[in-house]
Protein backbone atom coordinates (compact mmCIF):
# COMPACT_ATOMS: atom_id res chain seq x y z
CA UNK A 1 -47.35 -16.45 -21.77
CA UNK A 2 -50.81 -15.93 -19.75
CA UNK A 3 -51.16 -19.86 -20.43
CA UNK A 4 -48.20 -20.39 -19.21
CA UNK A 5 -48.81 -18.10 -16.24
CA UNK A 6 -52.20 -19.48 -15.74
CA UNK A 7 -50.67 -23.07 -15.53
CA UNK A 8 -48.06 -22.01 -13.02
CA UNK A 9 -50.87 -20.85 -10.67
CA UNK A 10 -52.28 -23.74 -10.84
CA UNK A 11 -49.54 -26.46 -10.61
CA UNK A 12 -48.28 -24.31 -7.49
CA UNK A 13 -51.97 -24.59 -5.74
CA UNK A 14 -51.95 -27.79 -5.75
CA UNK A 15 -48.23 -28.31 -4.87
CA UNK A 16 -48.71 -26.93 -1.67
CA UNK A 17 -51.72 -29.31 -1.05
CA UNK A 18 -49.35 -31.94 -1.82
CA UNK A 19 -47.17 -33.15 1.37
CA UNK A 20 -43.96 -34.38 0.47
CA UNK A 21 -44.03 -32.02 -2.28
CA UNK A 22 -45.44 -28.96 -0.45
CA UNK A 23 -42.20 -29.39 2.20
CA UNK A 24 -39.62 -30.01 -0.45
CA UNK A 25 -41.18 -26.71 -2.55
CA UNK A 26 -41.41 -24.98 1.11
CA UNK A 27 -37.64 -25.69 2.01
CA UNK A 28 -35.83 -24.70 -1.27
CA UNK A 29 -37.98 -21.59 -1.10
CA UNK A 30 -36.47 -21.21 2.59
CA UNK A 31 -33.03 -21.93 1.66
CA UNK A 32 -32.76 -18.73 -0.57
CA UNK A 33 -34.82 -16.89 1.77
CA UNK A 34 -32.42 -17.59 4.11
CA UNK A 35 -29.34 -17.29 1.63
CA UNK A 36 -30.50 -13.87 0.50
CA UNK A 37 -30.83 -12.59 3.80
CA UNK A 38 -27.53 -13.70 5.20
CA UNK A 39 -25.72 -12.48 2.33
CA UNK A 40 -27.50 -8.89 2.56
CA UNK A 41 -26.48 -9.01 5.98
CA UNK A 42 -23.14 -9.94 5.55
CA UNK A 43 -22.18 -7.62 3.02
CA UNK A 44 -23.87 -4.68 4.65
CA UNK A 45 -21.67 -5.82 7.79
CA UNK A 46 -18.18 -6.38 5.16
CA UNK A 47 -19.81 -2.61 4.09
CA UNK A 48 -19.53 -1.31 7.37
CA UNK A 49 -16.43 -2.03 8.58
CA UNK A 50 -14.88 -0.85 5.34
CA UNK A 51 -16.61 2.90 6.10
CA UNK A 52 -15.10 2.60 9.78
CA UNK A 53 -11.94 1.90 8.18
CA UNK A 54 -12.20 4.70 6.20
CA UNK A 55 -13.95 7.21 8.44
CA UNK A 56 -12.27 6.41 12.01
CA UNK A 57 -9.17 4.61 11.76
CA UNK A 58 -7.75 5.99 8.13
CA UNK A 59 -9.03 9.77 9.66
CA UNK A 60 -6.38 9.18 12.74
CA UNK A 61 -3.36 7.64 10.76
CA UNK A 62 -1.34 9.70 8.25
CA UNK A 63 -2.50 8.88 4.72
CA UNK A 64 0.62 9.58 3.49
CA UNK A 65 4.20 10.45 5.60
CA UNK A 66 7.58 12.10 4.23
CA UNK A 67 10.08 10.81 6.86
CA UNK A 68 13.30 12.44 6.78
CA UNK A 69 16.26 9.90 5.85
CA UNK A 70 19.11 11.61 7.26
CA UNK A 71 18.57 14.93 8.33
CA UNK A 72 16.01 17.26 9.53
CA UNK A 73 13.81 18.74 7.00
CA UNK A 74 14.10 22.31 6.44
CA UNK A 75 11.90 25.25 6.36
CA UNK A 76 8.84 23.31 6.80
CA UNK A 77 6.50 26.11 6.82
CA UNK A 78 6.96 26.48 3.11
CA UNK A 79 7.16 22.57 2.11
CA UNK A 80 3.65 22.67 4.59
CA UNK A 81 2.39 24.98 1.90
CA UNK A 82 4.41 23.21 -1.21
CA UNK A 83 2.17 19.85 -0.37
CA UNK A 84 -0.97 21.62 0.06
CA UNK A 85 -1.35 22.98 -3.08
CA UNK A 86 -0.88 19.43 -4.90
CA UNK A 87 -3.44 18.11 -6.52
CA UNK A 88 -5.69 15.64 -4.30
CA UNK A 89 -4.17 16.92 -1.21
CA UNK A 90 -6.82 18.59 1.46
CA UNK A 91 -4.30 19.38 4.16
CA UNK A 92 -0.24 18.86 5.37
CA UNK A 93 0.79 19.34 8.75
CA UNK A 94 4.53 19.06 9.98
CA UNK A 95 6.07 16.79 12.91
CA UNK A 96 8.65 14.95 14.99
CA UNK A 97 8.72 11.38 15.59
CA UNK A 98 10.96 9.02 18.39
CA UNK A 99 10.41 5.68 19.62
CA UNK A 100 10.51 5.98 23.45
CA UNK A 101 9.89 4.88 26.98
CA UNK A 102 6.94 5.87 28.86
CA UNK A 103 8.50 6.09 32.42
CA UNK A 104 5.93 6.29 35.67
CA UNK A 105 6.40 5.12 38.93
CA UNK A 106 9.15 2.48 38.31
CA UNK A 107 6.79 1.04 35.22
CA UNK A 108 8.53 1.44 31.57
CA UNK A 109 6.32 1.46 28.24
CA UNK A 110 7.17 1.63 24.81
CA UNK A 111 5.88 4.92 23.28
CA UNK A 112 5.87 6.67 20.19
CA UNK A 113 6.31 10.09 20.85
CA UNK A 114 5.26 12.85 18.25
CA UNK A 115 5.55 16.48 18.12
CA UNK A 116 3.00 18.29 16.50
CA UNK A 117 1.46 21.39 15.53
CA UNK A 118 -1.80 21.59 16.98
CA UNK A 119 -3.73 24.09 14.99
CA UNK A 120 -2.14 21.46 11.62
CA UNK A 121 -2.99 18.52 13.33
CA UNK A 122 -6.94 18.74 13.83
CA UNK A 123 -6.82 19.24 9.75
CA UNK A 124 -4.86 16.33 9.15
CA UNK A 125 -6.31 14.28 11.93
CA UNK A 126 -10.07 13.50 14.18
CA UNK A 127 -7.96 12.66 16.68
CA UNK A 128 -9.58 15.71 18.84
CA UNK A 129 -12.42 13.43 18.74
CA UNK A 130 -11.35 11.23 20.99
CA UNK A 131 -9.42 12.71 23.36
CA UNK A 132 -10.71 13.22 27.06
CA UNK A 133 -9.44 16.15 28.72
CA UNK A 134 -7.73 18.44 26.95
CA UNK A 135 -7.72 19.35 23.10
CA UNK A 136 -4.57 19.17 21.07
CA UNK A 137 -4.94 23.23 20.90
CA UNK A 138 -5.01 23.18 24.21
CA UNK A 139 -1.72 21.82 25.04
CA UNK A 140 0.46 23.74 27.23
CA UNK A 141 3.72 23.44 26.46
CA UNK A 142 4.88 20.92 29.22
CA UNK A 143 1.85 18.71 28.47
CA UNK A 144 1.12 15.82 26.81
CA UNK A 145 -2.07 13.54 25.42
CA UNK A 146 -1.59 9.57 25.69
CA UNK A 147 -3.27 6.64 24.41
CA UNK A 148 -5.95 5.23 26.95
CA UNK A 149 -4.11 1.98 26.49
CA UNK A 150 -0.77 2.95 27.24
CA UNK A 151 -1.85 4.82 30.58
CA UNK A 152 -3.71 1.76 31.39
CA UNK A 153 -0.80 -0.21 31.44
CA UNK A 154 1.53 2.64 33.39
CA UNK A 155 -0.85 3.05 36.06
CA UNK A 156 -1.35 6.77 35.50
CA UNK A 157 -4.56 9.54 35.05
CA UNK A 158 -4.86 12.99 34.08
CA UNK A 159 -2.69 15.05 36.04
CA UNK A 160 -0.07 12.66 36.54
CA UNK A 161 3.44 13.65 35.87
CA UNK A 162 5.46 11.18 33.70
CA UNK A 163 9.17 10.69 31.85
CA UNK A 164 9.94 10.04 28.29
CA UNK A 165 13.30 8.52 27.38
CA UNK A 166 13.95 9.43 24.22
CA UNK A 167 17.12 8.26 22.25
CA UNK A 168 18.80 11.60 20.91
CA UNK A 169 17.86 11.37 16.82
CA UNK A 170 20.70 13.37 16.21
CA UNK A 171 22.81 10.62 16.62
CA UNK A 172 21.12 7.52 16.41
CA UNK A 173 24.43 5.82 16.06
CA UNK A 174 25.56 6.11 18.75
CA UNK A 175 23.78 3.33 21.13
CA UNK A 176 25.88 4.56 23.92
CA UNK A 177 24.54 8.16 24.70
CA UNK A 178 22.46 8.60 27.58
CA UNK A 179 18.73 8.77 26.91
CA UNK A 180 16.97 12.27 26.53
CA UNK A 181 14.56 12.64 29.41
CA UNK A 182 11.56 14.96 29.07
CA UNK A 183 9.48 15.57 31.95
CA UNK A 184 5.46 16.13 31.24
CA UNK A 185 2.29 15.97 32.82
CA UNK A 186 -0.42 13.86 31.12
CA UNK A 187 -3.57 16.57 29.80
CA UNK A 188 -5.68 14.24 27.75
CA UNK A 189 -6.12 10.75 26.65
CA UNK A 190 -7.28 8.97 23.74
CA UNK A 191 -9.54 6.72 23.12
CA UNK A 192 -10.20 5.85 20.06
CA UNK A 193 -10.04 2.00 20.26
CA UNK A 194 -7.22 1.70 17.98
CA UNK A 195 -3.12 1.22 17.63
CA UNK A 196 -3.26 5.19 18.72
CA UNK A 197 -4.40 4.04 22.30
CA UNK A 198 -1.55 1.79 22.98
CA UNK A 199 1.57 3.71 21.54
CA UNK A 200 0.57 7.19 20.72
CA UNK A 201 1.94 10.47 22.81
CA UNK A 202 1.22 14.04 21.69
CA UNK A 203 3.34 17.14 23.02
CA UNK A 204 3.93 20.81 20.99
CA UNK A 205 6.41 20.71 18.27
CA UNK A 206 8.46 22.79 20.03
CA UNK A 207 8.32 21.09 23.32
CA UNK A 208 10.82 18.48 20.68
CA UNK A 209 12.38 20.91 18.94
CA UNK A 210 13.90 22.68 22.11
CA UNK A 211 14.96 18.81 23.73
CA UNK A 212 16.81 17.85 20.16
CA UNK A 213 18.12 21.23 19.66
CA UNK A 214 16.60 21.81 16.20
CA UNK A 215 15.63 25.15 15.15
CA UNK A 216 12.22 26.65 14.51
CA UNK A 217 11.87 25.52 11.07
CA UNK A 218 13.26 22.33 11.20
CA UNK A 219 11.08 18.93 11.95
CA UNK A 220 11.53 15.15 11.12
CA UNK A 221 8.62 14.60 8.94
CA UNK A 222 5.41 15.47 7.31
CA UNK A 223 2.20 14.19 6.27
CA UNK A 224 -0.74 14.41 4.35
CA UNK A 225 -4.50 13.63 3.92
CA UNK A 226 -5.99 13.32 0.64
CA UNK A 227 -9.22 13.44 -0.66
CA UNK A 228 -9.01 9.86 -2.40
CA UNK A 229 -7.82 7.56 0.50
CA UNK A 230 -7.50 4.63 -2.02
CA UNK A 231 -5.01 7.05 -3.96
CA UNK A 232 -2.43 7.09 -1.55
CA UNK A 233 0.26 4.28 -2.83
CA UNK A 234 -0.30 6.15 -6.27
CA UNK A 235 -0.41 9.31 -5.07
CA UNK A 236 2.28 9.30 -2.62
CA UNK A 237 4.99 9.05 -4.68
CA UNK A 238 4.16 12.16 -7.13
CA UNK A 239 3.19 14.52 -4.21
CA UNK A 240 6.27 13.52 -2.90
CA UNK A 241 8.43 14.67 -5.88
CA UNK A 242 7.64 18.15 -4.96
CA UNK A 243 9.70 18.19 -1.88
CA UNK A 244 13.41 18.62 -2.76
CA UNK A 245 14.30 16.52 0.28
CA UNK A 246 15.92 12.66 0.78
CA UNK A 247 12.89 11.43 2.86
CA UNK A 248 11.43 8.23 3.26
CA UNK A 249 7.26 7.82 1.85
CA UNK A 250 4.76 5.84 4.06
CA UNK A 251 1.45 5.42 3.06
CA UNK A 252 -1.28 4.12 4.65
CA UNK A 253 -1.59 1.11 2.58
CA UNK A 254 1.94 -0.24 4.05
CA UNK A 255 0.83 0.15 7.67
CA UNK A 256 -2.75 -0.34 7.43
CA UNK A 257 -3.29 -2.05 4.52
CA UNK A 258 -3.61 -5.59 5.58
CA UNK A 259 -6.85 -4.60 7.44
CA UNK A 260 -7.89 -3.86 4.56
CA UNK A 261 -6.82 -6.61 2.63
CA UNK A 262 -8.62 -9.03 4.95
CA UNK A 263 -11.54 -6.95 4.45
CA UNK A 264 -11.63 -7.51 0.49
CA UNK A 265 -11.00 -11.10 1.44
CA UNK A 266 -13.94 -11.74 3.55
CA UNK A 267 -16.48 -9.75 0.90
CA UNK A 268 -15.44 -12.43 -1.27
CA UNK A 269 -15.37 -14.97 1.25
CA UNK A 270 -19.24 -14.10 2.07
CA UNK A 271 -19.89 -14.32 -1.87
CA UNK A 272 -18.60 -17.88 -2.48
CA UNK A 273 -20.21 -19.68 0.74
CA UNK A 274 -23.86 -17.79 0.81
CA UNK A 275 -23.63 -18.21 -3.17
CA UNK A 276 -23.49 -21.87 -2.95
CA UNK A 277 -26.36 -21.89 -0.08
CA UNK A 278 -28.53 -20.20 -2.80
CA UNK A 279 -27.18 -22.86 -5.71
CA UNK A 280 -28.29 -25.69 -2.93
CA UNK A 281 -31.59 -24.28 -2.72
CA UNK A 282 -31.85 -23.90 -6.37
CA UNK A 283 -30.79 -27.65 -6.94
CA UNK A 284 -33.78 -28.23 -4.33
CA UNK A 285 -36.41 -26.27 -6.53
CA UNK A 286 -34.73 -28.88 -9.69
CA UNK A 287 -35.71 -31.49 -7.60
CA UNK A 288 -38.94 -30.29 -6.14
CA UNK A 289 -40.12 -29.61 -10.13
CA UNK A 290 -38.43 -32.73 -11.35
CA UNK A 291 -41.18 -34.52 -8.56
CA UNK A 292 -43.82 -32.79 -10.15
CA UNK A 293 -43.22 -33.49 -13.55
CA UNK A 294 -43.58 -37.00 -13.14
CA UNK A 295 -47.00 -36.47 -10.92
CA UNK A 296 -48.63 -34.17 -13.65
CA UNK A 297 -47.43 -36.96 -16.10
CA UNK A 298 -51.18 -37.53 -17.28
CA UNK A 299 -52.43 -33.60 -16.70
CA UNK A 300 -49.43 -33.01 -19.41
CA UNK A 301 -50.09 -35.27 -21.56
CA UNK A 302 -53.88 -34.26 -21.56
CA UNK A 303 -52.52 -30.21 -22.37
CA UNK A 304 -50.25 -31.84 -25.36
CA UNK A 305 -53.26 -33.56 -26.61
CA UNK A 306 -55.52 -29.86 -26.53
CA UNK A 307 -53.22 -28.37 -28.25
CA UNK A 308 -50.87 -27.11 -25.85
CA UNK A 309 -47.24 -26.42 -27.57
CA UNK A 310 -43.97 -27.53 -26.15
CA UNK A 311 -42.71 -23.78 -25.27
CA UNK A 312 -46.45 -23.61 -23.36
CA UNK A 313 -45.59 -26.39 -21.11
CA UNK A 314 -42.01 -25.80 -20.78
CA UNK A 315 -42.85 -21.95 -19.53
CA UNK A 316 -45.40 -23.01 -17.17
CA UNK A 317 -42.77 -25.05 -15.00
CA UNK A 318 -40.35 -22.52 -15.60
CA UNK A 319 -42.34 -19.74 -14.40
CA UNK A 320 -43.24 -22.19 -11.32
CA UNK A 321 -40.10 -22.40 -10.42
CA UNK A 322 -39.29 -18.48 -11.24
CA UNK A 323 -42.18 -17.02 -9.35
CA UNK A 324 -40.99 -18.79 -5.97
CA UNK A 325 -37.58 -18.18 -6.58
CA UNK A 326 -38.93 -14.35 -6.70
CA UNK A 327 -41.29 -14.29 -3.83
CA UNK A 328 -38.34 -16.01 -1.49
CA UNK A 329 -35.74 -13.16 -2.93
CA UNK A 330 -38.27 -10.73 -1.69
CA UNK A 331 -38.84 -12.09 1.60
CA UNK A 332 -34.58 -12.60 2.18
CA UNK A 333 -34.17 -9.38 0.83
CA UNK A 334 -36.63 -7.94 3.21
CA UNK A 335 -35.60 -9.60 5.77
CA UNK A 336 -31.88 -9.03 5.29
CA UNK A 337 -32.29 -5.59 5.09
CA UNK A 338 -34.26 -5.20 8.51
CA UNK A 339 -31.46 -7.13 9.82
CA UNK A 340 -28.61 -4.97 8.93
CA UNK A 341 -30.48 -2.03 9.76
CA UNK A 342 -30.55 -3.18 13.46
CA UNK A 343 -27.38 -5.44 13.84
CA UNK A 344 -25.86 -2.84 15.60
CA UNK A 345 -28.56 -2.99 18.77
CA UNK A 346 -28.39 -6.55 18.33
CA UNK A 347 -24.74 -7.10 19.05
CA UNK A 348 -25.09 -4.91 21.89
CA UNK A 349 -28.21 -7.01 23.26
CA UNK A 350 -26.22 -10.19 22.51
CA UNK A 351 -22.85 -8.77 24.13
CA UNK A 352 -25.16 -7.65 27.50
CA UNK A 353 -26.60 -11.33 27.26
CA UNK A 354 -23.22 -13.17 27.62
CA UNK A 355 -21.63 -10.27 29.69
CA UNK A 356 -18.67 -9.73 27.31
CA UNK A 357 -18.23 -7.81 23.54
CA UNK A 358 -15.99 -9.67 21.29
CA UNK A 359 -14.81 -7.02 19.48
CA UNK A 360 -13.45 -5.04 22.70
CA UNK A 361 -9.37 -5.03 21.97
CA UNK A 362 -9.83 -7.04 18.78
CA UNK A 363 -10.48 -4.76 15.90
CA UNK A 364 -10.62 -0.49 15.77
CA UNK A 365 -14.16 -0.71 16.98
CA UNK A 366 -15.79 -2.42 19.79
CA UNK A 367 -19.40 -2.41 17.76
CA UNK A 368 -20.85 -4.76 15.01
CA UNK A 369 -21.04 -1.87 12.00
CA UNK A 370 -23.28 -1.89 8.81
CA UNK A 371 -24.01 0.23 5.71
CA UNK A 372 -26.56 -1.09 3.11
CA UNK A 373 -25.39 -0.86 -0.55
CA UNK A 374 -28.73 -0.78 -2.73
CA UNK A 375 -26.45 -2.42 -5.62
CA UNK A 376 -25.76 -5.30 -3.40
CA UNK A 377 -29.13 -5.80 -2.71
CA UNK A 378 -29.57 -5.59 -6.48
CA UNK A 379 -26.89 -7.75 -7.70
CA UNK A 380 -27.79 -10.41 -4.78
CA UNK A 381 -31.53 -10.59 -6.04
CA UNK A 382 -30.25 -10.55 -9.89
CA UNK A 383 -27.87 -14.02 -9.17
CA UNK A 384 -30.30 -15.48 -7.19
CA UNK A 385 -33.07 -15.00 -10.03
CA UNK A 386 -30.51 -15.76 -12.82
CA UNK A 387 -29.54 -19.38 -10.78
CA UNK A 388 -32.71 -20.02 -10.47
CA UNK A 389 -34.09 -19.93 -14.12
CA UNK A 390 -30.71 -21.97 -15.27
CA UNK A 391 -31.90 -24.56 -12.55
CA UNK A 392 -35.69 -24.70 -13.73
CA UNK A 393 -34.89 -24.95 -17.46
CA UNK A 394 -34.26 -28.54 -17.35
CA UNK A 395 -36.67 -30.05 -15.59
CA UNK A 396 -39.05 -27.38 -17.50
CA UNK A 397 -37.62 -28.92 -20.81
CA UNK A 398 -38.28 -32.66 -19.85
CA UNK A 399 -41.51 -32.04 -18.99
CA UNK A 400 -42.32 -30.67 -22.60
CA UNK A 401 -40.88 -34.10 -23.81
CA UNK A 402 -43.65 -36.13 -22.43
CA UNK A 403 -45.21 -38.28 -25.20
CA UNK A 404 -48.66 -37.65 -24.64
CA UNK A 405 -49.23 -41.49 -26.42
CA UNK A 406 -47.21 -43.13 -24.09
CA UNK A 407 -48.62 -41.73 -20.49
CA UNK A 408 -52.23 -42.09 -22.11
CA UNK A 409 -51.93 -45.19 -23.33
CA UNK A 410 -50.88 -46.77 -19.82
């Protein structure tokens, strides 16, 4: 093996000397640099936007909802309690849901309005996070908190009074009742750069309760967070058996899951294409050693002759190939790595630069994300390695075939 190692050394010394060799060596090393780092990069990015999802957008939606089917649900105060001592649940909070219209000034909206319990709420929800103005727990009861989109698109601030038309939800049969019209003023806004923005309107349960006539205990719905987002279509179900209600079960995977689907899809996406940048490059080192071969004909030929075994020569072009493959992971890796770490101030610089962020509006962030895995880096650098000795063992192999009596003789 030091042989072998020795040889390497040497054959790469004088590769670099070499100039059509030197540049085809130098550009399949670049190619997995290259490879390494954009795949670090991207999957560190694919990371990031999966911990958004989980952290920003999955902490403002209900995990899972119990939607009554055809009346209200009762007693909710106990049920509250029923869910919360299930297993995986952290918290439960009650409310009441109705599509509506957002009414100001002439302009008309679609909203969905929901009645909540404040103090319930900020367990079950961060939406307090991004609300300007008031808290949810500071709600009077003839206020409200609306998406920043929505009041965008009304025309309206803080302090404005609006009307909700509401369609009465005890009977939503009948299309020809006259719409329920609360009066509020706007306390708060949210903006959290997601669906919440553009629908969303908070009021006090009871603000609901008293327009639909129900009683103190009874609400449309409830919902839970768990400690296991990924749990909820498994979970939701067998939580839900403890209520003794007819209710429908929403979980997040049926209104959010397709983000996260496409998520999944691009990880893999980013695998396949930067994969086969890094099999390119490795074809490039075949060819680069395949070159070399045939120059060090004679210098092989004089190593059979000393004595020099077949597994000898064939590990000295395999490590030649090996050691560059592992000094060009090192470099992608590092440079991957420094890349992800700052991508963030980079999209910002780049979004400055042309005067316009391409996420604004598009996804539930308006920033370029990232969160380096270690095992990525690991399993990237592991592939990378692995293609590489498959692709040096061949030309490695033929070079051990030379017949030292044939190149000598001519």
């Amino acid at each position: 093996m030091s042989l072998s190692l020795l040889l390497a050394q040497r054959f790469r010394k004088s590769q670099r000397n070499s100039g059509f060799m030197g540049f085809m060596a130098r550009s399949s090393s670049l190619g997995i640099i290259l490879g390494v780092a954009v795949l670090i990069l991207a999957l560190s990015v694919v990371n990031g936007f999966q911990q958004q999802l989980v952290e920003r957008l999955l902490a403002l939606v209900p995990h899972v909802e119990y939607v009554a089917a055809d009346r209200p649900i009762e007693q909710w105060p106990q049920k509250q309690q029923r869910l919360e001592r299930q297993e995986n649940v952290v918290a439960a909070a009650p409310f009441i849901a109705v599509n509506a219209m957002a009414q100001y000034r002439g302009k008309l909206e679609a909203a969905q309005v929901r009645g909540i319990v404040p103090e319930l709420e900020t367990r079950v929800s961060i939406v307090d996070d991004f609300i300007s103005g008031k808290k949810l727990t500071e709600l009077g009861a003839n206020e409200v908190i609306i998406g920043a989109e929505l009041a965008k698109a009304l025309g309206l601030e803080r302090g404005d009074s609006l009307t909700l038309l509401m369609t009465d939800i005890n009977n939503p049969s009948d299309g020809l009742s006259a719409p329920i019209r609360l009066n509020v003023q706007v306390a708060g806004l949210i903006q959290s750069h997601g669906p919440l923005d553009k629908l969303q309107v908070y009021l006090p349960l009871v603000a609901l309760q008293q327009a639909f006539a129900f009683t103190e205990d009874q609400v449309t719905g409830l919902r839970i967070t768990l400690d296991d987002v990924f749990s909820a279509q498994s979970e939701a179900m067998r939580i839900g058996r403890s209520l003794d209600d007819y209710v429908y079960v929403n979980s997040w995977v049926r209104t959010q899951g397709g983000l996260y689907q496409d998520i999944q899809m691009v990880r893999t996406i980013v695998y396949l294409s930067v994969f086969l940048i890094i099999a390119v490059a490795s074809f490039n080192i075949i060819s680069s050693l395949f070159m070399e071969v045939k120059e060090k004909q004679s210098a092989i030929a004089i190593l059979r002759t000393m004595g020099a075994s077949d597994v000898i020569i064939m590990l000295a072009f395999m490590l030649q190939g090996v050691v560059s493959a592992v000094i060009a992971t090192l470099i992608g890796a590092l440079v991957g790595v420094l890349l992800a770490l700052n991508i963030t101030d980079i999209f910002v610089l780049w979004s400055d630069f042309i005067g316009e962020n391409k996420l604004a509006g598009v996804y539930f962030i308006d920033f370029l994300p990232a969160q380096i895995h270690w095992q990525d880096i690991a399993l990237v650098a592991a592939i990378t390695l692995v293609i590489t000795v498959l692709a040096s063992i061949y030309p490695a192999w033929q070079a051990a075939k030379i017949d030292p009596a044939k190149v000598l003789g001519n």
